[in-house]
N, C-alpha and C. Protein backbone atom coordinates (compact mmCIF):
# COMPACT_ATOMS: atom_id res chain seq x y z
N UNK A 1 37.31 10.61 8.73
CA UNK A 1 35.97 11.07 9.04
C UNK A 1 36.03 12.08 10.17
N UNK A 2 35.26 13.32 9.97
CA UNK A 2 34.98 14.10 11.18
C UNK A 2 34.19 13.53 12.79
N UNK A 3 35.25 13.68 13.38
CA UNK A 3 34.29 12.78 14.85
C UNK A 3 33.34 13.91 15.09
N UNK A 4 32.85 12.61 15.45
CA UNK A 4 31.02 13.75 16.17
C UNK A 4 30.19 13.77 15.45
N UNK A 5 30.36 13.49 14.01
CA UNK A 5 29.13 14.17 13.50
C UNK A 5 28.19 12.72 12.88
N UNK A 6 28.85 11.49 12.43
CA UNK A 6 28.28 10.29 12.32
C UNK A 6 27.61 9.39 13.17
N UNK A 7 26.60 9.34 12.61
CA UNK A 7 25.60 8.03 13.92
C UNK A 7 26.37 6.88 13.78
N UNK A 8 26.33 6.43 14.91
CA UNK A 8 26.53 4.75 15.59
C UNK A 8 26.54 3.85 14.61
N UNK A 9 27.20 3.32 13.91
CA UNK A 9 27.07 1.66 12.99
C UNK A 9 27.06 0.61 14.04
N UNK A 10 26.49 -0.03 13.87
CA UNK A 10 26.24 -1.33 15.05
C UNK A 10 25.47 -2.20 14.49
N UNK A 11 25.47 -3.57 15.10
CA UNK A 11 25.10 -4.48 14.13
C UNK A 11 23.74 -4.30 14.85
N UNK A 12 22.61 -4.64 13.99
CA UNK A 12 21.02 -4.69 13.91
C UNK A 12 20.52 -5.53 13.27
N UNK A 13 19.41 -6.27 13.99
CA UNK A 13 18.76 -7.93 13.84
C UNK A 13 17.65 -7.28 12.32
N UNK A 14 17.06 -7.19 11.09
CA UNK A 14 16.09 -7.13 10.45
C UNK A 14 15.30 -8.05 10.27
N UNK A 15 13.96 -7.97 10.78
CA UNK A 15 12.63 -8.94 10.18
C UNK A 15 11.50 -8.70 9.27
N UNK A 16 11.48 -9.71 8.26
CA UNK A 16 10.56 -9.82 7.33
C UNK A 16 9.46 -9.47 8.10
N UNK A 17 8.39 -8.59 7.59
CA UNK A 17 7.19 -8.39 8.28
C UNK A 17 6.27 -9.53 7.64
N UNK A 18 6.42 -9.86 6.64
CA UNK A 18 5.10 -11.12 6.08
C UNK A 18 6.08 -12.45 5.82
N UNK A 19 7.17 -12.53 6.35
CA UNK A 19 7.77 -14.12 6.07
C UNK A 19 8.31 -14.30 7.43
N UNK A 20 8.32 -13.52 8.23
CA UNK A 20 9.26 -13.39 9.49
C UNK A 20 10.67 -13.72 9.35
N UNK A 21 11.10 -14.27 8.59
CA UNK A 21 12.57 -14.12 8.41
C UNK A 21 13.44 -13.52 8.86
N UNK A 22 14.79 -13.50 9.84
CA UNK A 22 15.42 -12.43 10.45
C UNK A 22 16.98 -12.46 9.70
N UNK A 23 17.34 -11.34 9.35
CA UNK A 23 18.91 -11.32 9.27
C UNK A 23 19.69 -10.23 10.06
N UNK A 24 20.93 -11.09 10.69
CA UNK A 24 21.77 -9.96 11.35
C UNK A 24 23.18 -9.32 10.49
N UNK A 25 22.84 -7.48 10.82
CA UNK A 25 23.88 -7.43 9.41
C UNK A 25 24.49 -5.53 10.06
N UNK A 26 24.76 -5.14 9.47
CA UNK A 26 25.13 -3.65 10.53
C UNK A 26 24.78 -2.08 10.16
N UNK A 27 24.06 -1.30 10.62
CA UNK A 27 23.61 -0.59 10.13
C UNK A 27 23.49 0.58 11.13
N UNK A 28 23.20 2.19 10.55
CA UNK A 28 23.01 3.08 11.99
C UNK A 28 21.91 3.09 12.16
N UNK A 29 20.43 2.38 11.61
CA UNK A 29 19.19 2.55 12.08
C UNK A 29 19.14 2.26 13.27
N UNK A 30 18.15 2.96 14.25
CA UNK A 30 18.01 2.63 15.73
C UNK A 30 16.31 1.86 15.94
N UNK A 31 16.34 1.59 17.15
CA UNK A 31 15.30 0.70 17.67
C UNK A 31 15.05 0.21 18.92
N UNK A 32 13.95 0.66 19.64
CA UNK A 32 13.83 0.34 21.53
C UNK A 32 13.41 -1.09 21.53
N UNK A 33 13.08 -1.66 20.40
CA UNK A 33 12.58 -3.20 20.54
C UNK A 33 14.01 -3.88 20.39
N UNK A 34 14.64 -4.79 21.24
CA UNK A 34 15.74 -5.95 21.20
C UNK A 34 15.19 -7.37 20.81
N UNK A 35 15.99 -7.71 20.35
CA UNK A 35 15.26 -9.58 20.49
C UNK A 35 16.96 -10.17 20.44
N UNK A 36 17.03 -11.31 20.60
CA UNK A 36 18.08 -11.97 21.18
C UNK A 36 18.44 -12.53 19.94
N UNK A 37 19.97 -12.99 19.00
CA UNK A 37 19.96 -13.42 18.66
C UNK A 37 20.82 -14.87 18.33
N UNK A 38 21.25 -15.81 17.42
CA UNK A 38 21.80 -17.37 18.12
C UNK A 38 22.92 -16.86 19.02
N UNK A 39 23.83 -15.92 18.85
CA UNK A 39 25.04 -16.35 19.59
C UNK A 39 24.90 -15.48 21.09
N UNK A 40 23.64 -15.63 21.37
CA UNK A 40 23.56 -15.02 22.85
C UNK A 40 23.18 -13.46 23.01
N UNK A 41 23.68 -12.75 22.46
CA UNK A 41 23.50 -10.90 21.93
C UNK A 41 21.85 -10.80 21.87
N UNK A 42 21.74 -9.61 22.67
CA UNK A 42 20.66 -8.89 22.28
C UNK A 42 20.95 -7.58 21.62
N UNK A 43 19.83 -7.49 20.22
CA UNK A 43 20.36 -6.92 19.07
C UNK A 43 18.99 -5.72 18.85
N UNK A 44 19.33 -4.57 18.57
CA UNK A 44 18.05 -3.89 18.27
C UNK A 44 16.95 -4.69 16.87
N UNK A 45 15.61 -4.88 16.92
CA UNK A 45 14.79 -5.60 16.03
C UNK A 45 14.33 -4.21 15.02
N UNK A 46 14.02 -4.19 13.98
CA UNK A 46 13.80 -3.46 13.02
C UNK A 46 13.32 -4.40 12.25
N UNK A 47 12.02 -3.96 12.39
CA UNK A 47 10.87 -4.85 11.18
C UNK A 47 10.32 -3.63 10.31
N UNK A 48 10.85 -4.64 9.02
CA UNK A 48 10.51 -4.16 7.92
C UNK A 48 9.51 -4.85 6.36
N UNK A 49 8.59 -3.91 5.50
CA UNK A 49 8.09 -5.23 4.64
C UNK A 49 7.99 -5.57 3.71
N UNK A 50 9.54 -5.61 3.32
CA UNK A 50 9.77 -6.21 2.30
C UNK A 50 11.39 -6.45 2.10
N UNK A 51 11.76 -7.35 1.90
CA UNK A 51 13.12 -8.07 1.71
C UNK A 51 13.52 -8.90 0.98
N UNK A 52 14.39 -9.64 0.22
CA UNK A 52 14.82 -10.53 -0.56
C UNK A 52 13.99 -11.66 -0.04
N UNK A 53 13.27 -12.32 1.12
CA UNK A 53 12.57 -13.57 1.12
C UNK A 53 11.36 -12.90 1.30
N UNK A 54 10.81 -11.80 0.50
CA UNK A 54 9.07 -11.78 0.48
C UNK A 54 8.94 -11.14 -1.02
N UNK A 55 10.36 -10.38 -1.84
CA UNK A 55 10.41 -9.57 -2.47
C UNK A 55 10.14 -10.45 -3.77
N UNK A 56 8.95 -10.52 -5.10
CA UNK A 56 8.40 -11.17 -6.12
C UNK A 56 9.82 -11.11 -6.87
N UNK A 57 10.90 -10.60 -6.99
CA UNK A 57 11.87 -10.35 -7.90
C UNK A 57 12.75 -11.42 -7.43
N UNK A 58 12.93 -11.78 -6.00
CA UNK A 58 13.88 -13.01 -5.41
C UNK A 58 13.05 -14.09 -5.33
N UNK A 59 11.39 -14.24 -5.11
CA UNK A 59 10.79 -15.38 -4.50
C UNK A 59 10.57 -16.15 -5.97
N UNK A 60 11.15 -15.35 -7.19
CA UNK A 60 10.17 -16.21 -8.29
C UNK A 60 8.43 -16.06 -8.65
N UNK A 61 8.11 -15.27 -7.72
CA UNK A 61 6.58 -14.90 -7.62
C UNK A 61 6.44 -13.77 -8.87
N UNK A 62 7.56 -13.16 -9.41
CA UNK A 62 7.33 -11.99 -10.26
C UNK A 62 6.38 -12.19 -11.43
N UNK A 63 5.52 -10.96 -11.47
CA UNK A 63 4.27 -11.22 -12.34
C UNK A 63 5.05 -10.71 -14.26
N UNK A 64 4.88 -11.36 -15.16
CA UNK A 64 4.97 -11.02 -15.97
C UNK A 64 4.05 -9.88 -16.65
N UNK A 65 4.32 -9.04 -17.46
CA UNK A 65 3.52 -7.98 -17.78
C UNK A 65 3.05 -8.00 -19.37
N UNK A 66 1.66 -7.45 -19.69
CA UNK A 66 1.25 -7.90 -20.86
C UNK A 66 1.77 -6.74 -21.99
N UNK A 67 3.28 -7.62 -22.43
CA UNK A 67 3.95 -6.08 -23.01
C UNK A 67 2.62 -6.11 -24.30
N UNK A 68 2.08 -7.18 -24.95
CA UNK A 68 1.52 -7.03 -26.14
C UNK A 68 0.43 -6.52 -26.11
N UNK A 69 -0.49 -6.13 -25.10
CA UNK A 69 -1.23 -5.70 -24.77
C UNK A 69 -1.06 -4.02 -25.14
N UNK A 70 -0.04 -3.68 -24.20
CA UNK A 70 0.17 -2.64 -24.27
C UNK A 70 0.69 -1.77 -26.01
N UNK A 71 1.58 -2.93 -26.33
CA UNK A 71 1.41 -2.14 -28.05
C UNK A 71 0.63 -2.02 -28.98
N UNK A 72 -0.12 -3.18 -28.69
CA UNK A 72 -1.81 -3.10 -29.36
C UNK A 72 -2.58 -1.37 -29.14
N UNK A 73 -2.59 -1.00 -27.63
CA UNK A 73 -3.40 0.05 -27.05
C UNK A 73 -2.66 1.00 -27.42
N UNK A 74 -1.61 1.11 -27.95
CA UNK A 74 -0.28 2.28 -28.26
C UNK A 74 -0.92 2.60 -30.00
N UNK A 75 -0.86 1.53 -30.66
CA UNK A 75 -1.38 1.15 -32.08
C UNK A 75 -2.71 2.29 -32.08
N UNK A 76 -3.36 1.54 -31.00
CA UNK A 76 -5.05 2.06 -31.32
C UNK A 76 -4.91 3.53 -30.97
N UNK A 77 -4.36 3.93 -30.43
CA UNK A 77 -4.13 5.62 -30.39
C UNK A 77 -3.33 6.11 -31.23
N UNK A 78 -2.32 5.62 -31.32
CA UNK A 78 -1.19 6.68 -32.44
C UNK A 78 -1.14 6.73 -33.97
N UNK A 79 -2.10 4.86 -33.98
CA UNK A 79 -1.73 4.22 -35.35
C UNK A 79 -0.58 3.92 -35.45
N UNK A 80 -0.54 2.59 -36.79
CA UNK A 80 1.18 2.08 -37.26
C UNK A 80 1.52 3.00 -37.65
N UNK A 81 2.53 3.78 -37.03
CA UNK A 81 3.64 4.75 -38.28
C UNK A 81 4.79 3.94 -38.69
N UNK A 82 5.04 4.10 -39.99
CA UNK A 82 6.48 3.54 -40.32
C UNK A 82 7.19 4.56 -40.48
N UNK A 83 7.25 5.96 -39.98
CA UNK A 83 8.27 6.88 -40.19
C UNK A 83 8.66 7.23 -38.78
């Protein structure tokens, strides 16, 4: 890698904005807010909203979609073609 020209990797605390959930993991995003985390370290905080514990695709919350709906309304405009 060319020195000088890459930002800082350093490890950074992320929080769920609607579950509060925090994970520490490493990244070059920056941040003037710290919060402390278990092993004593104060870590830059970066809140964000949405993550694997708020995200409908990990929580099981995912909405199913009315595919039949939609081919019905496809029907009523294009008509059945069989060609």
């Amino acid at each position: 890698m060319k020195p000088g020209i890459h930002p800082e990797y350093r490890p950074v605390v992320f929080q769920d904005r609607t579950t509060g959930d925090r994970f520490l993991t490493r990244s070059t995003a920056t941040s003037d807010v710290r919060t402390e985390w278990a092993d004593g370290n104060a870590y830059p905080l970066i809140v964000i909203d949405v993550t694997a514990y708020s995200h409908p695709f990990w929580t099981g919350n995912q909405r199913v979609l009315d595919t039949q709906g939609r081919v019905e309304k496809f029907r009523r405009r294009y008509g059945d073609r069989t060609r």
